[in-house]
N, C-alpha and C. Protein backbone atom coordinates (compact mmCIF):
# COMPACT_ATOMS: atom_id res chain seq x y z
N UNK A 1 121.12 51.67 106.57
CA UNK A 1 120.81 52.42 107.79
C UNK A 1 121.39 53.84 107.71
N UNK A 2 122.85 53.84 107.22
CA UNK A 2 123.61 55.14 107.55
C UNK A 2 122.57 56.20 106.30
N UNK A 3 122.09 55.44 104.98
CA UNK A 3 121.26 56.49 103.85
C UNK A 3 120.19 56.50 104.72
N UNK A 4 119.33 56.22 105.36
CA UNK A 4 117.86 56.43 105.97
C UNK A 4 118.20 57.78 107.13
N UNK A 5 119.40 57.26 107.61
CA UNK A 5 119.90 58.55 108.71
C UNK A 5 120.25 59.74 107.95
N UNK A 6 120.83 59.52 106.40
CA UNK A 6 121.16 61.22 106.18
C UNK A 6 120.11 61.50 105.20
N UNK A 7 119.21 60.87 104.81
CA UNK A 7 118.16 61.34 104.16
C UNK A 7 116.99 61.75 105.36
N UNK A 8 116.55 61.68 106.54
CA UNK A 8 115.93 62.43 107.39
C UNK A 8 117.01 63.18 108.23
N UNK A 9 117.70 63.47 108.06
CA UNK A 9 118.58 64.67 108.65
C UNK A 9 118.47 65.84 107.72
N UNK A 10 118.66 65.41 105.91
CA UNK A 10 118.53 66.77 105.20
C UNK A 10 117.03 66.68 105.19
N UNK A 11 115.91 66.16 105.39
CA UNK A 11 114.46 66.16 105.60
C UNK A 11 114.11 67.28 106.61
N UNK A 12 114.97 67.04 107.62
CA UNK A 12 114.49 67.79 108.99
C UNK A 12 115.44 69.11 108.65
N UNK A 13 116.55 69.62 107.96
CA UNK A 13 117.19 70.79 107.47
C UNK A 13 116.15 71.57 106.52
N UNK A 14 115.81 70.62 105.97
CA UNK A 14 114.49 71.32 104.55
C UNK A 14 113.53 71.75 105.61
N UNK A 15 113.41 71.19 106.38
CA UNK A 15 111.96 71.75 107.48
C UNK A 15 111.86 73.08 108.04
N UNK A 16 113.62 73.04 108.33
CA UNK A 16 113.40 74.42 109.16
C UNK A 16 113.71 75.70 108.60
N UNK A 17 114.43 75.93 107.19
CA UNK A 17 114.48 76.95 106.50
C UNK A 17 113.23 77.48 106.36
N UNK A 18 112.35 76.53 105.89
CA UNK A 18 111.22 78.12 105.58
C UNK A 18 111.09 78.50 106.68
N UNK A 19 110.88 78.49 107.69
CA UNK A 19 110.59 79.29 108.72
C UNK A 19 111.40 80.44 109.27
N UNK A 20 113.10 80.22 108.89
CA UNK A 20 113.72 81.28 108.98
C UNK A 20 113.20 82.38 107.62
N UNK A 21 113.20 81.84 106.63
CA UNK A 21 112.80 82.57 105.62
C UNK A 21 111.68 83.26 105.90
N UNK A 22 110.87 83.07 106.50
CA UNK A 22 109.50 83.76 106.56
C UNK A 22 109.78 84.60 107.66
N UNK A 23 110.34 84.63 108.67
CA UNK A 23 111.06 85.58 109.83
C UNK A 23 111.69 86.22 108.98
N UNK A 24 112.63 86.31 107.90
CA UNK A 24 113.11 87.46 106.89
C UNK A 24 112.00 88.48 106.43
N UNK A 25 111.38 87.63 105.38
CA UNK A 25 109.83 88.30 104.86
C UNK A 25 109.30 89.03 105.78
N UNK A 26 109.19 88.62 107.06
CA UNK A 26 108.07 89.84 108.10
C UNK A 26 109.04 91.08 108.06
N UNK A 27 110.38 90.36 108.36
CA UNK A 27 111.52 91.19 108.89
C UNK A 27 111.24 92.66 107.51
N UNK A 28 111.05 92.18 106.26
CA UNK A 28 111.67 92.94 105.20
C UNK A 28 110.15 94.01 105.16
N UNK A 29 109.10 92.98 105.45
CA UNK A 29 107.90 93.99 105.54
C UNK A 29 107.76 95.40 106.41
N UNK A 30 108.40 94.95 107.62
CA UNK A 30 108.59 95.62 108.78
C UNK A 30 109.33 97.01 108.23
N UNK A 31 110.62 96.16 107.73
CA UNK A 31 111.58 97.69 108.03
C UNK A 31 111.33 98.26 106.47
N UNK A 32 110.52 97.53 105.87
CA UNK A 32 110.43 98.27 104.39
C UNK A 32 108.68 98.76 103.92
N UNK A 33 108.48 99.23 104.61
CA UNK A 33 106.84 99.76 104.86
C UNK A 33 106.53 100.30 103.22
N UNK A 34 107.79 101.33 102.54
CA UNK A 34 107.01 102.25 101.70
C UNK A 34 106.73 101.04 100.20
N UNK A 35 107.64 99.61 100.18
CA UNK A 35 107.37 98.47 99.58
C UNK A 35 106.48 97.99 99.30
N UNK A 36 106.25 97.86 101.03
CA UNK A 36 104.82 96.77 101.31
C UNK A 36 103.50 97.46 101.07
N UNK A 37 103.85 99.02 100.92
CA UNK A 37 102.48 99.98 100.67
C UNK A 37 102.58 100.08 98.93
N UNK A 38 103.23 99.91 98.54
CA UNK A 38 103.21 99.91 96.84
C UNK A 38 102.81 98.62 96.26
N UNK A 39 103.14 97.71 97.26
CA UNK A 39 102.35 96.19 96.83
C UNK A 39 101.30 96.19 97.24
N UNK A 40 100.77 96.74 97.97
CA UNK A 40 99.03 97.17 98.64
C UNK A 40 98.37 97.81 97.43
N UNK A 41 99.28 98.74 96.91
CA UNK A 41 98.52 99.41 95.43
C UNK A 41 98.48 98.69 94.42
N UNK A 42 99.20 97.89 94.17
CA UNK A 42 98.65 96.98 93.00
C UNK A 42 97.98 95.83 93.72
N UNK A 43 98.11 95.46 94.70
CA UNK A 43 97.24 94.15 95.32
C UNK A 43 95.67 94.96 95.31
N UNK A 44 95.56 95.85 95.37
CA UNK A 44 94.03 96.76 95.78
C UNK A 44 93.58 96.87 93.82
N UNK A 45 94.40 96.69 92.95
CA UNK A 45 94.18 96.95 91.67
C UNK A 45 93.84 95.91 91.20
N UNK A 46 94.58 94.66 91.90
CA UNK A 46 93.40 93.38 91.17
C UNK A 46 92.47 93.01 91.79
N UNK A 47 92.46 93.62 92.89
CA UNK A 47 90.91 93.63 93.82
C UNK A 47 90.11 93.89 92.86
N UNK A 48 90.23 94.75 92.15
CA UNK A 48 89.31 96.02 91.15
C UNK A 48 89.21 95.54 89.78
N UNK A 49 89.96 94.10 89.33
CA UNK A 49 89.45 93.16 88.43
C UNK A 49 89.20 92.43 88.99
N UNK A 50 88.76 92.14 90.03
CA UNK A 50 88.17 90.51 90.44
C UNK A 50 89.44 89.86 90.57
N UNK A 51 90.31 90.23 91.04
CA UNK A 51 91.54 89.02 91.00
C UNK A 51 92.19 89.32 92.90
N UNK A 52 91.99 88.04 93.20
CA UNK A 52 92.68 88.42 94.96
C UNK A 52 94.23 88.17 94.94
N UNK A 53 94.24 88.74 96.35
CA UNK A 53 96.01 88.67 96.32
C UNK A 53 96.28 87.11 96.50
N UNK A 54 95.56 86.13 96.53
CA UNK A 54 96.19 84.58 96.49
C UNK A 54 95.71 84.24 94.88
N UNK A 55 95.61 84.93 94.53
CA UNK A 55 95.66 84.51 93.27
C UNK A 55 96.99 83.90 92.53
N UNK A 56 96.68 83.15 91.22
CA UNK A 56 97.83 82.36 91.15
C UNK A 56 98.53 83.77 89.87
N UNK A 57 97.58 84.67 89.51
CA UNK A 57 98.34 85.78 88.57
C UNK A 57 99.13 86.94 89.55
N UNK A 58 98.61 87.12 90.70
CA UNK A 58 98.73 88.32 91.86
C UNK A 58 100.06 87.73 92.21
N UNK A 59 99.89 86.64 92.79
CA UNK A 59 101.49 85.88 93.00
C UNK A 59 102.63 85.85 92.20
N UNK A 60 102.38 85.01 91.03
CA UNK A 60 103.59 85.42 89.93
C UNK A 60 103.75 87.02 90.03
N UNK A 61 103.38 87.91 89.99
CA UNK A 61 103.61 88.99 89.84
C UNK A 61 104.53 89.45 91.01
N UNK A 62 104.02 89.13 92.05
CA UNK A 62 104.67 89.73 93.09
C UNK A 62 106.12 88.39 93.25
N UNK A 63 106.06 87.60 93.38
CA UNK A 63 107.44 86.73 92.76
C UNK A 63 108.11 87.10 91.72
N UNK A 64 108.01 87.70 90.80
CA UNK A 64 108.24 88.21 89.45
C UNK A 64 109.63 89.77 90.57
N UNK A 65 108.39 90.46 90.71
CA UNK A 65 109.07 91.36 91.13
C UNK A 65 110.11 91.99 92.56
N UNK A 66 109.87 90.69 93.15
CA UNK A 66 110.72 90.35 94.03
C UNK A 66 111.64 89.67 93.90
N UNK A 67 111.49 88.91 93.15
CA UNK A 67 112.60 87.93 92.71
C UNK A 67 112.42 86.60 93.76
N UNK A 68 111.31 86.60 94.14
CA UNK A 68 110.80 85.16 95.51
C UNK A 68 110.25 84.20 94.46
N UNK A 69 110.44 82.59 95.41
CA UNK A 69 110.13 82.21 94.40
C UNK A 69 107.78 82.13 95.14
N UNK A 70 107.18 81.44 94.68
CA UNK A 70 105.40 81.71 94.90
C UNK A 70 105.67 81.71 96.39
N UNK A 71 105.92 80.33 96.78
CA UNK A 71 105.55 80.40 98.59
C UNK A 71 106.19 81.49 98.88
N UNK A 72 106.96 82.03 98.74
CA UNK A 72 107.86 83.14 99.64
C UNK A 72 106.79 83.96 98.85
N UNK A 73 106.70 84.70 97.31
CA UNK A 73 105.78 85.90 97.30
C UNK A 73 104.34 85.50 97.94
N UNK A 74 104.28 84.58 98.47
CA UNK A 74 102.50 84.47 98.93
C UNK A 74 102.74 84.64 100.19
N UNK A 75 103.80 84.12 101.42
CA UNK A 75 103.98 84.83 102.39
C UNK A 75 104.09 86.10 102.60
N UNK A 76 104.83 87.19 101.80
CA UNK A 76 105.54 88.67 101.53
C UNK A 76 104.10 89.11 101.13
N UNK A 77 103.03 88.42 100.69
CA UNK A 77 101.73 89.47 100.27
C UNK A 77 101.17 89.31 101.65
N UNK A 78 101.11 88.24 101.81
CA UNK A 78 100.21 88.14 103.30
C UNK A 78 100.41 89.02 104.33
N UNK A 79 102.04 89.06 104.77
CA UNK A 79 102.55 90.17 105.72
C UNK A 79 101.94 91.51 105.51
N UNK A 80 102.18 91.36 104.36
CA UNK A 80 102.09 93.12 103.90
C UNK A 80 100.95 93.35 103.92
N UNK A 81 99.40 92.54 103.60
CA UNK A 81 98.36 92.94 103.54
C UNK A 81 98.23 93.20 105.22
N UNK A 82 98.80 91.96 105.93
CA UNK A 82 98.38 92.20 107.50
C UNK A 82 98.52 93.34 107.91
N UNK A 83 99.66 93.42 107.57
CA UNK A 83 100.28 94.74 108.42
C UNK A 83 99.70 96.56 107.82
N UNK A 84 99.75 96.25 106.23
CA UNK A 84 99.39 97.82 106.09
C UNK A 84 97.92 97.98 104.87
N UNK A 85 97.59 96.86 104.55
CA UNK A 85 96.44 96.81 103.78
C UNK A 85 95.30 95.79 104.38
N UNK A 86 94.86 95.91 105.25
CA UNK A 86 93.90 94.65 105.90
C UNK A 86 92.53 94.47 104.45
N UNK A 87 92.25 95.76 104.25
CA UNK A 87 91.38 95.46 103.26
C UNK A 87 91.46 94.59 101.88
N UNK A 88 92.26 94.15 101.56
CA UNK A 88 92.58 93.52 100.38
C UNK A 88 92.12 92.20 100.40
N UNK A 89 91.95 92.00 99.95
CA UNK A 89 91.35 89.92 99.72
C UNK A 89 92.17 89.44 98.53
């Protein structure tokens, strides 16, 4: 009983980090605009090979250079396209 109780306690801890994490990511998009506009320039460059920003090469890249690991760089592209590149796919 007492392992079933602390294995859904760290279940429900794993749950709620990403979501603080992704409140960071907007956070970092927000106050770091000239970033999120330089990842717009290469996200708009694999537009221009056929490659979208959910791509699984567009991602490593932007994880690569963030140092995030995919889910976090696939959130951090998303923000950034929302906010300062809508055109990008």
């Amino acid at each position: 009983m007492m392992k079933k109780l602390l294995l859904l306690l760290s279940i429900s801890i794993l749950n709620i980090n990403p979501s603080i994490g992704e409140q960071n990511l907007l956070q970092r998009v927000k106050n770091n605009p000239n970033e999120a506009i330089k990842l717009c320039s290469k996200l708009r460059e694999f537009n221009s090979k056929g490659i979208s920003a959910s791509d699984e090469k567009a991602i490593k890249h932007v994880a690569a250079k963030k140092g995030f690991n995919p889910t976090n760089a696939e959130i951090y592209s998303i923000y950034a396209i929302g906010l300062h590149c809508p055109e990008v796919i």
